[in-house]
Protein backbone atom coordinates (compact mmCIF):
# COMPACT_ATOMS: atom_id res chain seq x y z
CA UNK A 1 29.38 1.58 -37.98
CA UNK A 2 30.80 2.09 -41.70
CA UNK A 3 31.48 4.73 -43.27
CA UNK A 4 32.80 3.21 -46.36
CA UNK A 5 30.30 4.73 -48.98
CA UNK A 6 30.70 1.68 -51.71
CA UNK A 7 29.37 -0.43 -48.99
CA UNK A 8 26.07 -2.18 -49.58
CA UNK A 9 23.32 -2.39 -46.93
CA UNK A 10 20.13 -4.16 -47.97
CA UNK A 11 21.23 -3.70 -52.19
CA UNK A 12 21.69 -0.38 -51.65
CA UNK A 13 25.30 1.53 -52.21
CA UNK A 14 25.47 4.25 -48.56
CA UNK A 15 27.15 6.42 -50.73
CA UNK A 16 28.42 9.37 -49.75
CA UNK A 17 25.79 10.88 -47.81
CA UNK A 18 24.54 8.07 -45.65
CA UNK A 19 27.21 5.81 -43.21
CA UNK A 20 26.12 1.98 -41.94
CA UNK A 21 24.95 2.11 -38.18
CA UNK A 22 24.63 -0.88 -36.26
CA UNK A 23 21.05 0.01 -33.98
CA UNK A 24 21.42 -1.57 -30.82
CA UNK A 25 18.53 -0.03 -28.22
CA UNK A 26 16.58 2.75 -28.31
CA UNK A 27 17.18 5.29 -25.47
CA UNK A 28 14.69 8.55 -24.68
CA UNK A 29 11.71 6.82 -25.66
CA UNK A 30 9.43 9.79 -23.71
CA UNK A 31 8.39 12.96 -25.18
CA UNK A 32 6.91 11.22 -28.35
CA UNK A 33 9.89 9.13 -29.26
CA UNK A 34 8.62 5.41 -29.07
CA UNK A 35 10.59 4.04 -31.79
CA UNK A 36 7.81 4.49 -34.95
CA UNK A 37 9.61 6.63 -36.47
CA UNK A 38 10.37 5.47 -39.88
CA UNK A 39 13.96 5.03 -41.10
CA UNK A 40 15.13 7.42 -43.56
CA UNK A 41 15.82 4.15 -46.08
CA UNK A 42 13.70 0.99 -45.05
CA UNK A 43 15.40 -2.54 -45.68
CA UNK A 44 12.95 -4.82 -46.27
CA UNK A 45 10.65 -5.55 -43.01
CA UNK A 46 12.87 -2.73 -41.19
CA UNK A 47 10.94 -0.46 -41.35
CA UNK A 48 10.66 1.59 -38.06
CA UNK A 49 13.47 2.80 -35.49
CA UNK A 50 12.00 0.03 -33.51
CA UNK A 51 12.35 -2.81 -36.18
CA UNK A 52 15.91 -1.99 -36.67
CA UNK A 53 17.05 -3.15 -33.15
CA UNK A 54 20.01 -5.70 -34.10
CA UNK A 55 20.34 -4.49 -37.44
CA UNK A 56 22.80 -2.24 -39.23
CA UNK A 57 20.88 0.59 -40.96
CA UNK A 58 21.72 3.39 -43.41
CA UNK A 59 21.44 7.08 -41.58
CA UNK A 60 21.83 10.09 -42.81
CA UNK A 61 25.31 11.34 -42.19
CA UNK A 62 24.79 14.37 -41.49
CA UNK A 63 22.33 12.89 -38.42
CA UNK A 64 25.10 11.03 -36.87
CA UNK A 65 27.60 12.47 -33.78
CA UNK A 66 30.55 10.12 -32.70
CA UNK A 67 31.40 10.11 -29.55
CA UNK A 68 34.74 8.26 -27.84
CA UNK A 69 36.74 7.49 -30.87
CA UNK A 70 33.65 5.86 -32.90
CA UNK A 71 33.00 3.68 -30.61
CA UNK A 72 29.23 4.90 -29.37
CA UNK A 73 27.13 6.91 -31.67
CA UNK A 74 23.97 9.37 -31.15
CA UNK A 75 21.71 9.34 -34.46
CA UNK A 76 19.35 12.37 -34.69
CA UNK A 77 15.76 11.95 -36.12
């Protein structure tokens, strides 16, 4: 994860309201969650929750909760 909001992901400054997430499964995939959701800003081909496996992705900041020192992270849709 970044948080450094002059970083660039994909051409695109994060900024101040978006950090860089690294998106390495998907977990609760029941109740309607199957991993089309669309990200909140696409990079290039990634375009889904499900595309983004193995890539680091802009989220919204204020959709992210760190858990154990930044280590893990829970992203909210």
């Amino acid at each position: 994860m970044t948080t450094d909001s002059t970083r660039s992901i994909g051409g695109t400054v994060l900024g101040k309201e978006f950090v860089g997430v690294y998106v390495e499964t998907l977990e609760n995939n029941g109740n309607g969650n199957n991993g089309d959701e669309m990200l909140p800003r696409p990079l290039f081909s990634i375009k889904t929750m499900k595309d983004a496996i193995g890539f680091l992705v802009a989220w919204p900041r204020s959709h992210v909760s760190s858990l154990l020192y930044y280590r893990f992270f829970i992203l909210y849709f």
